[in-house]
N, C-alpha and C. Protein backbone atom coordinates (compact mmCIF):
# COMPACT_ATOMS: atom_id res chain seq x y z
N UNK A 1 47.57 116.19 101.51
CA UNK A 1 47.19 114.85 101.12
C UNK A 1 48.12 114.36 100.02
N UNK A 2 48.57 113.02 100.30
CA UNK A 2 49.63 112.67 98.96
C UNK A 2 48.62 111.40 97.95
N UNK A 3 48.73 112.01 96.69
CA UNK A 3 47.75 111.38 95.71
C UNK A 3 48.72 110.21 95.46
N UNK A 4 48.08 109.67 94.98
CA UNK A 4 48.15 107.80 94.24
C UNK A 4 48.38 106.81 95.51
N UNK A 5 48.04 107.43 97.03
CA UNK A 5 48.92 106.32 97.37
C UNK A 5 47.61 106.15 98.47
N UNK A 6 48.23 104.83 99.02
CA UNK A 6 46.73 104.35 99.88
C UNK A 6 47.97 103.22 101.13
N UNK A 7 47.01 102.51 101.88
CA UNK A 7 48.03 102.04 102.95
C UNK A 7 48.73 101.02 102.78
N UNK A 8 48.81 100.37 102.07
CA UNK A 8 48.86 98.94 101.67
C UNK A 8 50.88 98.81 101.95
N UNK A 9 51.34 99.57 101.12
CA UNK A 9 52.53 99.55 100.91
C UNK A 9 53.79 100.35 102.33
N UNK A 10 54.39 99.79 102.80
CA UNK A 10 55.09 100.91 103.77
C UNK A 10 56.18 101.66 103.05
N UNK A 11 56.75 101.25 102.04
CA UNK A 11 57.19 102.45 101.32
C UNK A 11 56.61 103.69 100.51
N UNK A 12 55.76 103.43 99.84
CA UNK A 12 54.94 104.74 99.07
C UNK A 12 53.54 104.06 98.95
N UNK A 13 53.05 103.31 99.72
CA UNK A 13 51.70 103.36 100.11
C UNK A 13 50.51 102.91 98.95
N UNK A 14 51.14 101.92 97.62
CA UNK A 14 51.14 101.96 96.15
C UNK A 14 50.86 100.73 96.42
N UNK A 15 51.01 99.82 97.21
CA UNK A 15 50.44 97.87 96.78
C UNK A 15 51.74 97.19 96.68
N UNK A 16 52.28 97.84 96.39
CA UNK A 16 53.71 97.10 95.77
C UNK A 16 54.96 97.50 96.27
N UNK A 17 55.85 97.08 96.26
CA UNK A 17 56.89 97.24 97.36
C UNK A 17 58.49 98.47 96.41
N UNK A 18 58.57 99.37 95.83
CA UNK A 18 59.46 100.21 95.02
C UNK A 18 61.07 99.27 95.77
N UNK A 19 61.11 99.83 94.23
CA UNK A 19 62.66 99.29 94.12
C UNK A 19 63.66 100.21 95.30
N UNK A 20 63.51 101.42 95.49
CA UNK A 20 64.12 101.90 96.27
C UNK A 20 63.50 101.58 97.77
N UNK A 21 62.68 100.95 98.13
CA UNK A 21 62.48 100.45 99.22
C UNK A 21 63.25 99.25 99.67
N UNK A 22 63.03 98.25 98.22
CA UNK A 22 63.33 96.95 98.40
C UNK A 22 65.06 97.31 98.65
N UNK A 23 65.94 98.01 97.95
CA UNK A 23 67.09 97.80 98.08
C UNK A 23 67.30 98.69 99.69
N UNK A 24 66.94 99.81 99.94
CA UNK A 24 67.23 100.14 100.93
C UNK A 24 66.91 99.36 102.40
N UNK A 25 66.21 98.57 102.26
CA UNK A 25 65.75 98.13 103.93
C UNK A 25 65.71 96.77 104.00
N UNK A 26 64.72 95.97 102.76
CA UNK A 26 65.02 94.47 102.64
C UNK A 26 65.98 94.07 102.24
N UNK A 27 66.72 94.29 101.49
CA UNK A 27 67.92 93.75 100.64
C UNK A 27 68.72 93.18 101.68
N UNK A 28 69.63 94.52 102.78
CA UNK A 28 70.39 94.72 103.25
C UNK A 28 70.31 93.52 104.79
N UNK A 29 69.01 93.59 104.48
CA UNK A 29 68.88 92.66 106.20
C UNK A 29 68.72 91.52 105.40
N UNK A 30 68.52 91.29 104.29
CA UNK A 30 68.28 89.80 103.70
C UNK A 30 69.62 89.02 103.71
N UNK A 31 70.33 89.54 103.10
CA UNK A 31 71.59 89.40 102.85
C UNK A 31 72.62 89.14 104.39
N UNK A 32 72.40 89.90 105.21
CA UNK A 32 72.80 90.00 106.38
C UNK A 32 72.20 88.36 107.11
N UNK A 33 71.25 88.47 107.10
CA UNK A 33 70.34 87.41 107.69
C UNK A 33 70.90 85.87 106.68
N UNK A 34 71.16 85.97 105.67
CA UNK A 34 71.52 84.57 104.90
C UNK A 34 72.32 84.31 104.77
N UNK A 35 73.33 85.51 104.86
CA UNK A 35 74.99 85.26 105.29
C UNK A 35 75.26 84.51 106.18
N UNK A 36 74.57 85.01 107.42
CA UNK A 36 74.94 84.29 108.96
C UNK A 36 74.34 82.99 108.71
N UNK A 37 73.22 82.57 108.32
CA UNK A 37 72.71 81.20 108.09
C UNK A 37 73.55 80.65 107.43
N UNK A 38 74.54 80.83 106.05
CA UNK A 38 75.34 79.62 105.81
C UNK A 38 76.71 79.52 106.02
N UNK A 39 77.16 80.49 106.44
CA UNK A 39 78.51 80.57 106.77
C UNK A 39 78.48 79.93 108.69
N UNK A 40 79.67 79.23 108.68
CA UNK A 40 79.79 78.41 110.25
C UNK A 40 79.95 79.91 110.96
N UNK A 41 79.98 79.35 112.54
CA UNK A 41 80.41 80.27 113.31
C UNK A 41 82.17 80.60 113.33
N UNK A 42 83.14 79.45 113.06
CA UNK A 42 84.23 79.48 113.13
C UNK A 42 84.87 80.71 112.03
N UNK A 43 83.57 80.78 110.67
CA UNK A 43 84.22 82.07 110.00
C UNK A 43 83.59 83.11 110.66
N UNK A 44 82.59 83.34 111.59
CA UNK A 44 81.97 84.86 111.67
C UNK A 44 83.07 85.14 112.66
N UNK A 45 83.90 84.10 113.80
CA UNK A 45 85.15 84.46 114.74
C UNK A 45 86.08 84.99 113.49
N UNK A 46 86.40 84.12 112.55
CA UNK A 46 87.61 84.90 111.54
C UNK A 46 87.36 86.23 111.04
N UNK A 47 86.14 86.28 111.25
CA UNK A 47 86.00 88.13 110.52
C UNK A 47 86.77 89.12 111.17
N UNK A 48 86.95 88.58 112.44
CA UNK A 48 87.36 89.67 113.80
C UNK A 48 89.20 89.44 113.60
N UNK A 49 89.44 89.01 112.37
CA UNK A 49 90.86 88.78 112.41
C UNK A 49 91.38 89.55 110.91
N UNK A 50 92.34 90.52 111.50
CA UNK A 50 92.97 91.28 109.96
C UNK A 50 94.38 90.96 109.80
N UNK A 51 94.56 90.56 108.25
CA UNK A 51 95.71 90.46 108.03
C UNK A 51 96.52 91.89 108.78
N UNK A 52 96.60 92.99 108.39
CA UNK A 52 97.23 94.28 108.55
C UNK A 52 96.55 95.44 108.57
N UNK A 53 97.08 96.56 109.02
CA UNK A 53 97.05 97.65 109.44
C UNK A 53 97.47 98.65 108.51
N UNK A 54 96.90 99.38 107.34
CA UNK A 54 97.54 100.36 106.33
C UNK A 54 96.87 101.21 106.72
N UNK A 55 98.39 102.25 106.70
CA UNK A 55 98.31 103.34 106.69
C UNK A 55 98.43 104.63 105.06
N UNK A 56 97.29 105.57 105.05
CA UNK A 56 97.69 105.84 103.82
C UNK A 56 97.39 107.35 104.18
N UNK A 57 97.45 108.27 103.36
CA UNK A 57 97.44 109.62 103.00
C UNK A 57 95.32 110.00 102.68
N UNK A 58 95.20 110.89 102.90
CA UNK A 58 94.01 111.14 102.34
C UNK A 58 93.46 111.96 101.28
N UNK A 59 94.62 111.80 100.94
CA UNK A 59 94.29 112.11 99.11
C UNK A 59 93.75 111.60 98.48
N UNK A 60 92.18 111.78 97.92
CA UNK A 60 91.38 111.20 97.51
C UNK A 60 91.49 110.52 95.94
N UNK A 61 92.61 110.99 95.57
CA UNK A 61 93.12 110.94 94.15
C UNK A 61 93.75 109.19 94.46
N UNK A 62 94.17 108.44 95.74
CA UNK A 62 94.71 107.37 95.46
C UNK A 62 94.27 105.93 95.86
N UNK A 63 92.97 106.68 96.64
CA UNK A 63 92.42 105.66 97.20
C UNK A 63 91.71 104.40 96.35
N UNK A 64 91.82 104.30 95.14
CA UNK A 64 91.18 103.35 94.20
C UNK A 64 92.16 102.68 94.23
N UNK A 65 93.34 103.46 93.45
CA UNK A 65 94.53 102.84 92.92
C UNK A 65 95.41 101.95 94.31
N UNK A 66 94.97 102.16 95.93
CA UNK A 66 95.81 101.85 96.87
C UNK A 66 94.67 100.87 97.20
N UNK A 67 93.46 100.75 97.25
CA UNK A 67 92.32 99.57 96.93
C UNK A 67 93.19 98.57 96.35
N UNK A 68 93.00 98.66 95.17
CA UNK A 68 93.32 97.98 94.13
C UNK A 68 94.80 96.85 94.20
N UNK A 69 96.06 97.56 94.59
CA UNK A 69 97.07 97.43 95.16
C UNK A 69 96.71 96.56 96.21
N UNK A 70 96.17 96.80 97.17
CA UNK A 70 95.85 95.89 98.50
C UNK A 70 95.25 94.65 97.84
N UNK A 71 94.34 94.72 97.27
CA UNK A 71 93.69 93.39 96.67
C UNK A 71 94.39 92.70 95.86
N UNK A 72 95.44 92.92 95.02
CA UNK A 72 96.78 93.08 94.63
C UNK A 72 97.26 91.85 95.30
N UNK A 73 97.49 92.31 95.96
CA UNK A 73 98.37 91.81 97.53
C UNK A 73 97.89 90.50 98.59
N UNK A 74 96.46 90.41 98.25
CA UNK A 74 95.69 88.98 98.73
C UNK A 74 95.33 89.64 99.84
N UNK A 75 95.28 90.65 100.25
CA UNK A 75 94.94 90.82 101.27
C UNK A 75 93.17 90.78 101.82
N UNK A 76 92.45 90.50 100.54
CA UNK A 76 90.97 90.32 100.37
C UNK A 76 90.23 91.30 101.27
N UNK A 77 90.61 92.47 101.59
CA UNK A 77 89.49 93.75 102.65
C UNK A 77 90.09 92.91 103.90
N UNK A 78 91.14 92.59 104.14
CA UNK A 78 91.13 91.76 106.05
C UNK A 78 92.12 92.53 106.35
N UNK A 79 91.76 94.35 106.19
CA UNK A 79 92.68 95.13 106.60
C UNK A 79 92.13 96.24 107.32
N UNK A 80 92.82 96.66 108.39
CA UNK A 80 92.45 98.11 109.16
C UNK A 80 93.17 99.17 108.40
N UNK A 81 92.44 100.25 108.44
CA UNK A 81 92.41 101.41 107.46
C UNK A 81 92.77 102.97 108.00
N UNK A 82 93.88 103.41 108.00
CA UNK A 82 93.99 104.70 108.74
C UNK A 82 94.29 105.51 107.92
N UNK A 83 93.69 106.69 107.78
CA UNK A 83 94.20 107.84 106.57
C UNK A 83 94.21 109.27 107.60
N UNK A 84 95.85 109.56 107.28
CA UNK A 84 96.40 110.96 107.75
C UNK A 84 97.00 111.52 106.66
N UNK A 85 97.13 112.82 106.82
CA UNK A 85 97.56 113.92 105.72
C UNK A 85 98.94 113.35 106.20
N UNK A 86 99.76 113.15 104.98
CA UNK A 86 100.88 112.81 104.87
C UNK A 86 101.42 111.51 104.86
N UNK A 87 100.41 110.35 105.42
CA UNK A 87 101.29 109.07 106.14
C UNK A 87 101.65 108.75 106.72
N UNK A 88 102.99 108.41 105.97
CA UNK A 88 104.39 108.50 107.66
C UNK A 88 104.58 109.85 108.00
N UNK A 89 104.17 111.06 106.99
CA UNK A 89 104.53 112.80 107.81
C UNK A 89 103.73 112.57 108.89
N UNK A 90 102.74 112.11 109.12
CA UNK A 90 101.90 111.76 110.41
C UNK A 90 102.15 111.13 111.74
N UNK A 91 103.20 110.68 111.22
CA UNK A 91 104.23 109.81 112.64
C UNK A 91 104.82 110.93 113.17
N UNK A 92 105.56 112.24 112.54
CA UNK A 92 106.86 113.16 112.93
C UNK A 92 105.62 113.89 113.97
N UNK A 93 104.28 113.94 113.71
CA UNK A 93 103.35 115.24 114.44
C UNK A 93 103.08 115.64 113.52
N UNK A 94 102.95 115.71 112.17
CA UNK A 94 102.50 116.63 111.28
C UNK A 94 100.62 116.43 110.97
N UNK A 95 100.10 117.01 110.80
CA UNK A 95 100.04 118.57 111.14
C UNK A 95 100.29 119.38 112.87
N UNK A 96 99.60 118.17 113.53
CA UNK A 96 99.42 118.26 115.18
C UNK A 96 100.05 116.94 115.31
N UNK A 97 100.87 116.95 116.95
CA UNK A 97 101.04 116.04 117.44
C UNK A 97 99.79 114.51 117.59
N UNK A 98 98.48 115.35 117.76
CA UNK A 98 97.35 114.82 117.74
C UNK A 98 97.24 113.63 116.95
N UNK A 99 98.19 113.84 115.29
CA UNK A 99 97.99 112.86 114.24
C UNK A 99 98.76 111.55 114.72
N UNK A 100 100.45 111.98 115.09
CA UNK A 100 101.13 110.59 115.87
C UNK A 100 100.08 109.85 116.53
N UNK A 101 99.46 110.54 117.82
CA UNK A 101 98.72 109.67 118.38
C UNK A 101 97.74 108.83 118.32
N UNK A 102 97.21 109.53 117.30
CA UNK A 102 96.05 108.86 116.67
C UNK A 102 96.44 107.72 116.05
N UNK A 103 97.50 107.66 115.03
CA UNK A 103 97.94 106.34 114.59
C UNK A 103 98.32 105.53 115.89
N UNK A 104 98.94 105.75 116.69
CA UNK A 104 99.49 104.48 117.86
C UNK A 104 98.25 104.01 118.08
N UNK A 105 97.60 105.14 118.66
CA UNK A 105 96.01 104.39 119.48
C UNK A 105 95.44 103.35 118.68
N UNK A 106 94.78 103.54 117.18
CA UNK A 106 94.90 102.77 116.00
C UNK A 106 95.50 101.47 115.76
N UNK A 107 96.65 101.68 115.85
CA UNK A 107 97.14 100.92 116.16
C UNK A 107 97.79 99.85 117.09
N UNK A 108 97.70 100.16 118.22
CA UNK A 108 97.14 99.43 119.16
C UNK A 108 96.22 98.36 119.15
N UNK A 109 94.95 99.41 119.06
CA UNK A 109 94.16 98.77 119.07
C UNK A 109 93.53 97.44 117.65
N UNK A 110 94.06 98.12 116.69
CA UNK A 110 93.83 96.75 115.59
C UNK A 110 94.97 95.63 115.72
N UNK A 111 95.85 95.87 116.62
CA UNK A 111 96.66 94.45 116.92
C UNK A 111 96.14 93.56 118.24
N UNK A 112 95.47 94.92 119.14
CA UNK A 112 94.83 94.02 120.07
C UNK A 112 93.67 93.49 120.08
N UNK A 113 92.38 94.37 118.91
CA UNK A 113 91.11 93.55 118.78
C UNK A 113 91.19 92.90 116.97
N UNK A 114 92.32 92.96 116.56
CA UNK A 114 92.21 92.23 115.48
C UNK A 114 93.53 91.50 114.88
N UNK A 115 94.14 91.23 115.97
CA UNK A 115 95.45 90.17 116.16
C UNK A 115 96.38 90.36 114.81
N UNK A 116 96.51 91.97 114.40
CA UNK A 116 97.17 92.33 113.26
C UNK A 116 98.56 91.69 112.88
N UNK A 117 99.06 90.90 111.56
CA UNK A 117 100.76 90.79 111.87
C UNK A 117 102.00 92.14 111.03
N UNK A 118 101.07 92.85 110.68
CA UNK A 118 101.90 93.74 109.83
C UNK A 118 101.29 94.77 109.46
N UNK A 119 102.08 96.26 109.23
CA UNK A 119 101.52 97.39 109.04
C UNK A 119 102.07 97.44 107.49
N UNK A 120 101.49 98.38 106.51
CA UNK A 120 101.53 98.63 105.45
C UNK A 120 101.70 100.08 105.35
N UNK A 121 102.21 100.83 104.97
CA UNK A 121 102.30 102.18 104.62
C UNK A 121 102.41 102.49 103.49
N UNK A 122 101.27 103.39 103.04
CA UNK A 122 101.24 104.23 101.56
C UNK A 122 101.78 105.35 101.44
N UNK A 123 102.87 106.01 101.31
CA UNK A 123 102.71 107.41 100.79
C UNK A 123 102.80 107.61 99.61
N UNK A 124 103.14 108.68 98.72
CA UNK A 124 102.19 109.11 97.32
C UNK A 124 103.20 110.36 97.15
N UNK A 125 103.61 110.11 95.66
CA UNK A 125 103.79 111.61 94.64
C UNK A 125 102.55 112.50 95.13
N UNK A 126 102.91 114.38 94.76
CA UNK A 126 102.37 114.95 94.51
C UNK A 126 101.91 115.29 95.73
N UNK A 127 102.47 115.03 97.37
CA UNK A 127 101.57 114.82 98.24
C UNK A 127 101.22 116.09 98.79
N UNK A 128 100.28 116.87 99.30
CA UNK A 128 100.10 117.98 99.59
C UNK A 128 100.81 118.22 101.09
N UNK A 129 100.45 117.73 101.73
CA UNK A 129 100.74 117.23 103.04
C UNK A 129 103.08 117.30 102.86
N UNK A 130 103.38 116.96 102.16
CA UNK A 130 104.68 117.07 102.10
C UNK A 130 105.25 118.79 101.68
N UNK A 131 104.04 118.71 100.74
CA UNK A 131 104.13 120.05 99.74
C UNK A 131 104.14 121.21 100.80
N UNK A 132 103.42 121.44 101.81
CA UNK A 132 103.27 121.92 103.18
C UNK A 132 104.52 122.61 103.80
N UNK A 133 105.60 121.36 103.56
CA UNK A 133 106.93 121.60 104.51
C UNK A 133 108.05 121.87 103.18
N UNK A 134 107.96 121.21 102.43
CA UNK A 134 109.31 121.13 101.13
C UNK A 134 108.38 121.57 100.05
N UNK A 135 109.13 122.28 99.41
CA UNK A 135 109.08 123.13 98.44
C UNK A 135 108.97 122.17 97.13
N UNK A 136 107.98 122.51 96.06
CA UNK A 136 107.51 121.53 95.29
C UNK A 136 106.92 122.50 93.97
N UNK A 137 107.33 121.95 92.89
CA UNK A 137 107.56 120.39 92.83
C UNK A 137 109.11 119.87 92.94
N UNK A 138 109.10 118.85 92.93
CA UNK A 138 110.38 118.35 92.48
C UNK A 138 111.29 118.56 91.92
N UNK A 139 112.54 118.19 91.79
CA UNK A 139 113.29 118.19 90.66
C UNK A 139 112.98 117.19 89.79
N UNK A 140 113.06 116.12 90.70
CA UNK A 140 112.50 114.52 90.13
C UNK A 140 112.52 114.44 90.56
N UNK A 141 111.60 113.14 90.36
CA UNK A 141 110.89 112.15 91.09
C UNK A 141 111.90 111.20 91.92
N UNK A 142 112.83 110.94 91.53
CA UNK A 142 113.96 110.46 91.84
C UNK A 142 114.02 111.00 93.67
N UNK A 143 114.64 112.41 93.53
CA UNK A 143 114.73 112.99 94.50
C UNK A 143 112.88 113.43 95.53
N UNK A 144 111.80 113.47 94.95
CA UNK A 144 110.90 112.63 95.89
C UNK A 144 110.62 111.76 96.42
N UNK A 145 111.14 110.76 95.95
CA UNK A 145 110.84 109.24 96.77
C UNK A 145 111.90 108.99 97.40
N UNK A 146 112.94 110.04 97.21
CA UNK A 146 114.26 109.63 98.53
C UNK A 146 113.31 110.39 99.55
N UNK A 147 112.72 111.40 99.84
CA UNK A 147 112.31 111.98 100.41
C UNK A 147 111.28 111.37 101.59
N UNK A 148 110.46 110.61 100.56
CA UNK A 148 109.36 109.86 101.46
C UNK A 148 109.71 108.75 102.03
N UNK A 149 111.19 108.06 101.23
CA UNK A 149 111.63 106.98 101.81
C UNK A 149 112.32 107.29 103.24
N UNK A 150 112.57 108.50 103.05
CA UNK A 150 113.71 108.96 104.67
C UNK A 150 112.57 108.65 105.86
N UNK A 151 111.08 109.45 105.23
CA UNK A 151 109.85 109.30 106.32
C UNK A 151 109.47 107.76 106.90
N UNK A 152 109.41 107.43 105.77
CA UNK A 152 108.81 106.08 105.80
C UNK A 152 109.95 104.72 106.27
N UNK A 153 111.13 105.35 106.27
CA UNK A 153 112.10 104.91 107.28
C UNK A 153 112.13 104.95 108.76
N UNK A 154 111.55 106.06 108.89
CA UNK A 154 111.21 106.48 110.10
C UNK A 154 110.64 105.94 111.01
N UNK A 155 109.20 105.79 110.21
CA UNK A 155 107.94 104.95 111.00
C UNK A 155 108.40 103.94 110.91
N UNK A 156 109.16 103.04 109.91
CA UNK A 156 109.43 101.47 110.25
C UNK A 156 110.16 101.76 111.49
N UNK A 157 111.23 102.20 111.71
CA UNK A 157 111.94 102.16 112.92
C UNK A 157 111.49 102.26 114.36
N UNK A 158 110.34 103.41 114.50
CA UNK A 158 109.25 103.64 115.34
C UNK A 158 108.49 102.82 115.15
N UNK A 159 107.47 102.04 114.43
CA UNK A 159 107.43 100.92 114.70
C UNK A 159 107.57 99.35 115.43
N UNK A 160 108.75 98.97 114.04
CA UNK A 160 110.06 98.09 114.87
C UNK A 160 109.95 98.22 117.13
N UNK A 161 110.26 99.62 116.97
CA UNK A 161 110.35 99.64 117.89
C UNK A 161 109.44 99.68 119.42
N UNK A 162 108.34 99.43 119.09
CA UNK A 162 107.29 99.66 119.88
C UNK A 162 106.76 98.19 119.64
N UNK A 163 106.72 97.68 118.60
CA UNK A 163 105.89 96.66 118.14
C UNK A 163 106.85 95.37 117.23
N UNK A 164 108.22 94.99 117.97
CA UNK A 164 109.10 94.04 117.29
C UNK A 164 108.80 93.20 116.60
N UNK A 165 107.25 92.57 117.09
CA UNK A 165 106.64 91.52 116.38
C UNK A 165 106.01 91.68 115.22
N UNK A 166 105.87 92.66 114.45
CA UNK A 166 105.10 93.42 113.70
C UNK A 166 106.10 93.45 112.25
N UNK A 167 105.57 92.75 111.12
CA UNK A 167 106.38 92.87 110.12
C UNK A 167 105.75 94.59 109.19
N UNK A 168 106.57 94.74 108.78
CA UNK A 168 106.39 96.58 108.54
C UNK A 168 106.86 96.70 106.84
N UNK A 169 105.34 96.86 105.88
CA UNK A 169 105.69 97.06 104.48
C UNK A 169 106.07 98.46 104.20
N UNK A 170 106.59 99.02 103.26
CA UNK A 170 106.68 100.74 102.84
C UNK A 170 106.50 100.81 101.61
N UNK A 171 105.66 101.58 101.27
CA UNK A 171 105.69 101.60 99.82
C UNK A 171 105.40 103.18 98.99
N UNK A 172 105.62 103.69 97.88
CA UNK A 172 105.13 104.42 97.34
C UNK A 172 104.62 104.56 96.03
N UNK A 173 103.29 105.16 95.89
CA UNK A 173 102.55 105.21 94.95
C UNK A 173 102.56 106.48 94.05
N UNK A 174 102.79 105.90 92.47
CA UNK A 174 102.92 107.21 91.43
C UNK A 174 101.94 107.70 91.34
N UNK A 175 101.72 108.75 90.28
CA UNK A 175 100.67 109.61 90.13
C UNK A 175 99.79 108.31 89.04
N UNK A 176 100.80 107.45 88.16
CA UNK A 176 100.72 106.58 87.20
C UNK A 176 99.76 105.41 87.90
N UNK A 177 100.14 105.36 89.22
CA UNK A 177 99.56 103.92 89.81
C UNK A 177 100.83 103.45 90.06
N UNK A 178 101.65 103.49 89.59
CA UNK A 178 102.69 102.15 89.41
C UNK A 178 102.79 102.22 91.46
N UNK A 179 102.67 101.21 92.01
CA UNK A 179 103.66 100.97 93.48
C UNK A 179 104.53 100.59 93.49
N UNK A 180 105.52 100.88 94.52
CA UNK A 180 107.00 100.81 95.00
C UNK A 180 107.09 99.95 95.33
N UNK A 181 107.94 99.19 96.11
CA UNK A 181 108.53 98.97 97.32
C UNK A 181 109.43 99.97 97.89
N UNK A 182 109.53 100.00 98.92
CA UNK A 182 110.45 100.80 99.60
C UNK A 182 111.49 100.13 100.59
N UNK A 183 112.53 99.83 100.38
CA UNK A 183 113.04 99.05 101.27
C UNK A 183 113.18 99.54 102.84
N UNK A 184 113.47 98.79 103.85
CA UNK A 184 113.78 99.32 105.04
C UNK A 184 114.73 99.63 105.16
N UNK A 185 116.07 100.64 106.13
CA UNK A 185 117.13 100.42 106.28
C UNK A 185 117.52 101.26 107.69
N UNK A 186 117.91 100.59 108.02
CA UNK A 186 118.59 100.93 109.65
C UNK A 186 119.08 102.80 109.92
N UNK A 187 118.40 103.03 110.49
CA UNK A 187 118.65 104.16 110.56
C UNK A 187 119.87 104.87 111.96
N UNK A 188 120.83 105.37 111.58
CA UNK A 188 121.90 105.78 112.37
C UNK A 188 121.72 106.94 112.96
């Protein structure tokens, strides 16, 4: 038998409705439900539309700081989200071929159900996923971000090439926060 409580309430059976009720079950449909009432239909079609496609590492250490960066960027959350160990090491097959594919499919598909115009790529100092294949740490940092830039050259080109229409950012992120740019460059 559970004491203090009687039928009245469907959360704890008390008369009164607990705060952890109210936020868990009403809140969420309230909000849901009053959204759609004042917003037109022409924005609930725009929801189904993302600026871009970032790709990042799943190092949990950067995901604030690569948040943050994106919002940064205007991109306001109107982005598809893919996280592989490594990034662009994820384009070469690393760990499994499995990972390439997974990004195409991904990608694919957020250009075909969310009319994407550009991919974004994060990779990251310190990355474990790199640490894997090349010997680490660094000398400098210098000579790491040539490193990730060779990768991340890569995927633009693979890219480029599958998807011409597709403008293609690169970037890399310090341990500091600070982001890159990474330029593109033609690869021979």
């Amino acid at each position: 038998m559970q004491r203090g409580r009687n039928r009245e309430c469907p959360c704890c059976r008390c008369g009164t409705i607990s705060r952890r009720f109210f936020l868990q079950s009403i809140l969420p449909a309230a909000l849901i439900y009053g959204a759609t009432l004042i917003r037109p239909q022409s924005a609930l079609a725009d929801e189904h539309r993302a600026t871009a496609l970032v790709l990042s590492c799943i190092d949990f250490r950067f995901v604030g700081l690569e948040q943050s960066f994106l919002s940064n960027q205007h991109l306001d959350h109107a982005y598809d989200w893919v996280a592989l160990a490594g990034a662009s090491l994820a384009l070469t097959g690393f760990p499994h071929p499995a990972e390439a594919e997974v990004f195409w499919d991904q990608l694919g598909l957020s250009k075909r159900l969310h009319d994407i115009r550009k991919v974004i790529i994060l990779d990251h100092q310190d990355c474990g996923a790199y640490a894997s294949i090349y010997r680490q740490p660094f000398s400098d940092l210098t000579s790491e971000q040539n490193l990730h830039a060779k990768y991340l050259n890569q995927a633009y080109e693979q890219i480029r090439q599958r998807y011409p229409d597709l403008e293609v950012e690169l970037y890399f992120v310090k341990l500091t926060g600070e982001v890159s740019r990474v330029p593109p460059h033609q690869l021979t």
